[in-house]
Protein backbone atom coordinates (compact mmCIF):
# COMPACT_ATOMS: atom_id res chain seq x y z
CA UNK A 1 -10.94 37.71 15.68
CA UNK A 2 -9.81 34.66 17.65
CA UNK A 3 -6.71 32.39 16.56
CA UNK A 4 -8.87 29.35 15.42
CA UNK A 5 -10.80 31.62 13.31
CA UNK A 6 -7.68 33.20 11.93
CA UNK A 7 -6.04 30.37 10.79
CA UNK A 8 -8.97 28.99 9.34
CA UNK A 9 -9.33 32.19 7.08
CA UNK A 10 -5.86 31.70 6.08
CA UNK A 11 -6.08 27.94 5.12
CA UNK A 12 -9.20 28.82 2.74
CA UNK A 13 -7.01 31.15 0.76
CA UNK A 14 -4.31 28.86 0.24
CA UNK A 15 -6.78 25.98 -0.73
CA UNK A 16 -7.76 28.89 -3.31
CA UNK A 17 -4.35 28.35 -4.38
CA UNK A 18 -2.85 24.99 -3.61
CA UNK A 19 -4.11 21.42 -3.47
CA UNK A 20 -5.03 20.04 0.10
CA UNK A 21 -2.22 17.18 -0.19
CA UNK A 22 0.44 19.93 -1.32
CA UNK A 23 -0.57 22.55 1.93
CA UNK A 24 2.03 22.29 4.61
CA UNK A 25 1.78 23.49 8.66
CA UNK A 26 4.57 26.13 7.73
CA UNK A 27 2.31 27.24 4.34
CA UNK A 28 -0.46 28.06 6.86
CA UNK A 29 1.70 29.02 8.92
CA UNK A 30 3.44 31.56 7.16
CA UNK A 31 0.08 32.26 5.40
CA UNK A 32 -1.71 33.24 9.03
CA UNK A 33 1.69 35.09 10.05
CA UNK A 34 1.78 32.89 13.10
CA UNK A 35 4.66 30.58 14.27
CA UNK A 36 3.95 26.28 14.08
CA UNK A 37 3.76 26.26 17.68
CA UNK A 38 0.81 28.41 17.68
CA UNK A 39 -0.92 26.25 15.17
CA UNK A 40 -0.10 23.52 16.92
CA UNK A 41 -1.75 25.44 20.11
CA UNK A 42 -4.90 25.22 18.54
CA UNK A 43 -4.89 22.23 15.91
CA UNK A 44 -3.46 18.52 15.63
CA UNK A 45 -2.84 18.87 11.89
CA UNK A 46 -4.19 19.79 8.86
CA UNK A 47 -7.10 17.88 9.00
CA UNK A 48 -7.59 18.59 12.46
CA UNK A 49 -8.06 22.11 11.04
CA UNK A 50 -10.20 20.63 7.56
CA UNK A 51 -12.42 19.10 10.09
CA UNK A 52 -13.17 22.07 12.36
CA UNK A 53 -13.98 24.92 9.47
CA UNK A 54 -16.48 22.42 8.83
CA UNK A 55 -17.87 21.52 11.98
CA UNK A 56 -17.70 25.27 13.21
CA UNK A 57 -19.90 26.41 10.01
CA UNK A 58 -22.59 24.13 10.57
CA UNK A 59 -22.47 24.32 14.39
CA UNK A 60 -23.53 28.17 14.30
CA UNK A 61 -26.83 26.50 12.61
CA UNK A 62 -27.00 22.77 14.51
CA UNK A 63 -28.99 23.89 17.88
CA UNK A 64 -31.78 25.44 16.40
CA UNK A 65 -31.71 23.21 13.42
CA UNK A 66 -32.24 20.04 15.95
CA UNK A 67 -36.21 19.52 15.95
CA UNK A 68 -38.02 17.13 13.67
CA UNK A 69 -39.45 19.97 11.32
CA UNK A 70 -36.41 21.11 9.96
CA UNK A 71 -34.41 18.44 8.78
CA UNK A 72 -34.85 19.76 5.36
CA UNK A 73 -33.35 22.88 6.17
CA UNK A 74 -30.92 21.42 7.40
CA UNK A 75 -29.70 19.37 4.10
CA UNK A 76 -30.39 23.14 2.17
CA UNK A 77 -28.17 24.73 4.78
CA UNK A 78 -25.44 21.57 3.85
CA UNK A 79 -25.48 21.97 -0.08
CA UNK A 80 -25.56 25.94 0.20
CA UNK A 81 -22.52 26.39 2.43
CA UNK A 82 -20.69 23.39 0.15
CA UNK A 83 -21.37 25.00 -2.50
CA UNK A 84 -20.72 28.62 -1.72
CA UNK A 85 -16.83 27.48 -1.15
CA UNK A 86 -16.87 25.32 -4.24
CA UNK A 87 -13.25 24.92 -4.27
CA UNK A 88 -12.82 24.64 -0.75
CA UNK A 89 -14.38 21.53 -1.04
CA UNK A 90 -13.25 20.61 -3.91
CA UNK A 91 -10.13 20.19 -2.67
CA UNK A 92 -11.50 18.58 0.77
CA UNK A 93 -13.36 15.57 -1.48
CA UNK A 94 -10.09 14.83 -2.86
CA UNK A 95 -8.62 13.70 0.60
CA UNK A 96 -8.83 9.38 0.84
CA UNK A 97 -8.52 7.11 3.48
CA UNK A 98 -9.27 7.39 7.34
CA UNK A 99 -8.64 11.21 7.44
CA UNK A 100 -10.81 11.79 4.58
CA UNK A 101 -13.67 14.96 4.72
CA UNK A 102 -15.94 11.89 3.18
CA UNK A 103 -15.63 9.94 6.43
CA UNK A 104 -15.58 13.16 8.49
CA UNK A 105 -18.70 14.62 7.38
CA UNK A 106 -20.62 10.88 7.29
CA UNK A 107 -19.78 10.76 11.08
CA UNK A 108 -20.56 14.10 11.50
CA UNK A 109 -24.13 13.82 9.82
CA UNK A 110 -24.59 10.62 11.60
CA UNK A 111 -24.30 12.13 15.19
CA UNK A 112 -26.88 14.97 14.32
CA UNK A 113 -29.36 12.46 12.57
CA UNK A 114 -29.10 10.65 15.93
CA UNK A 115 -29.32 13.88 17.77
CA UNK A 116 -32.45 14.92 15.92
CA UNK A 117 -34.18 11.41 16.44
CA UNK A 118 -33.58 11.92 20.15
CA UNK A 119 -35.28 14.77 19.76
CA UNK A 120 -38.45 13.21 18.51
CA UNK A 121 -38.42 10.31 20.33
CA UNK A 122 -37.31 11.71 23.56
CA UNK A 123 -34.59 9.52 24.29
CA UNK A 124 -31.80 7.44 22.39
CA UNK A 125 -33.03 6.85 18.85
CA UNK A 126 -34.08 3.03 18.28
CA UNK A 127 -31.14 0.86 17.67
CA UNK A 128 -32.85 -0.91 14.76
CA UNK A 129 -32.82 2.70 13.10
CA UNK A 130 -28.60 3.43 13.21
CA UNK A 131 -28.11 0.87 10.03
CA UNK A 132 -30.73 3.30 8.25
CA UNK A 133 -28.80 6.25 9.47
CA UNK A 134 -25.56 4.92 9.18
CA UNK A 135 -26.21 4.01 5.59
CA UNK A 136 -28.46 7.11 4.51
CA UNK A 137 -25.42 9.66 6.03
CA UNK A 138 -22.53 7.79 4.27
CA UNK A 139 -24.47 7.92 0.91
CA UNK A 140 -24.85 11.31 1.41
CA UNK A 141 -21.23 12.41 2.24
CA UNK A 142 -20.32 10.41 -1.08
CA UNK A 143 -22.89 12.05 -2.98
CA UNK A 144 -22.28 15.23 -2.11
CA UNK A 145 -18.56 14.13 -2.95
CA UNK A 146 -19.30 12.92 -6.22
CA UNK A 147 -21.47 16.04 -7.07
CA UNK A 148 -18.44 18.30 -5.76
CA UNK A 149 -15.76 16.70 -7.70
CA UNK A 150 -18.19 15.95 -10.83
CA UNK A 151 -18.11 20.21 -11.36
CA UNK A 152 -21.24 21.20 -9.42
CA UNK A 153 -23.76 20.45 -12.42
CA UNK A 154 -26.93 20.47 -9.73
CA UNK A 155 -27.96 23.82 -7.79
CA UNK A 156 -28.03 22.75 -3.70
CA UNK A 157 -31.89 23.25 -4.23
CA UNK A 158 -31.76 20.00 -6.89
CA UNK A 159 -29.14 18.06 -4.27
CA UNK A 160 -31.52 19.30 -1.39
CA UNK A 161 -34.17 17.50 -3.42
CA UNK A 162 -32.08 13.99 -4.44
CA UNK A 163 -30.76 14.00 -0.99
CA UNK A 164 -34.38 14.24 0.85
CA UNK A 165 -36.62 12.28 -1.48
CA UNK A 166 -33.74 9.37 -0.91
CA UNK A 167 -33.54 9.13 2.76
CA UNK A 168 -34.89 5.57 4.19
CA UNK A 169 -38.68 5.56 4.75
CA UNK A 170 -38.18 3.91 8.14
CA UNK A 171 -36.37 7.90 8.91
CA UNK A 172 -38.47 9.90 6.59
CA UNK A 173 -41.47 10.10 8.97
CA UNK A 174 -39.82 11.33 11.90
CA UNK A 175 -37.27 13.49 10.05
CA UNK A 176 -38.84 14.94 7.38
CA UNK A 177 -42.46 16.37 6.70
């Protein structure tokens, strides 16, 4: 198993145990039975480290996910891996300000909308589409906040629905079928 990896296993156990804001660089650390120089090797920080669980989940999906007919697989893929480390995420929601998960995962959905759109359109989406995507992906990241911290009261198969039948007409038709 490679270092990145590692650590990351070890972080999810102590969010099993201790709130984001409370986790220090020696608790994962000591947790991953590695010094703070090799965690600083391969992360920033802590968020540094939120941010790529995250991005290295849904990048084993992303490539083949990139094509216009499987947007909605995408979102499923989204609510089923959030909610499948419910307190995981729990405890990433709670984060505020600029190094929030919130922000993190708007950007990140933001980037793949565009990268899907250049798929259909074979170049650079439109520009007078990114205030539509910019919009629709920050919703999203809150609502799939709000769900998250409001106890996980919807299956990912009801979010996949709210999330889909609310994008922005003006994306539906070359996004979703």
């Amino acid at each position: 198993m490679n270092t990145k990896k590692y650590i990351a296993e070890s972080f999810e156990r102590l969010l099993e145990k201790k709130s984001f804001k409370s986790i220090t660089i020696q608790d994962i650390a000591d947790e991953s039975e590695i010094s703070r120089v090799t965690f600083y090797r391969n992360f920033k920080d802590k968020y540094d480290l939120m941010n790529w669980v995250y991005q290295h989940e849904l990048d084993k999906f992303k490539d083949s996910l990139i094509d216009e007919r499987k947007s909605l697989t995408t979102t499923k893929i989204l609510a089923e891996f959030i909610y499948s480390k419910r307190k995981y995420f729990v405890e990433l929601f709670k984060i505020e300000g600029q190094n929030s998960f919130t922000n993190f995962l708007a950007e990140y959905s933001i980037e793949f909308t565009q990268k899907q759109l250049e798929f259909v359109f074979d170049k650079e989406a439109p520009e007078n589409m990114m205030d539509s995507i910019v919009i629709y992906c920050y919703g999203c990241a809150n609502y799939l906040k709000h769900w998250a911290l409001g106890g996980y009261k919807k299956t990912p198969e009801e979010i996949t629905k709210v999330l889909t039948e609310n994008i922005p007409e003006k994306l539906a038709k070359y996004l979703y079928i």
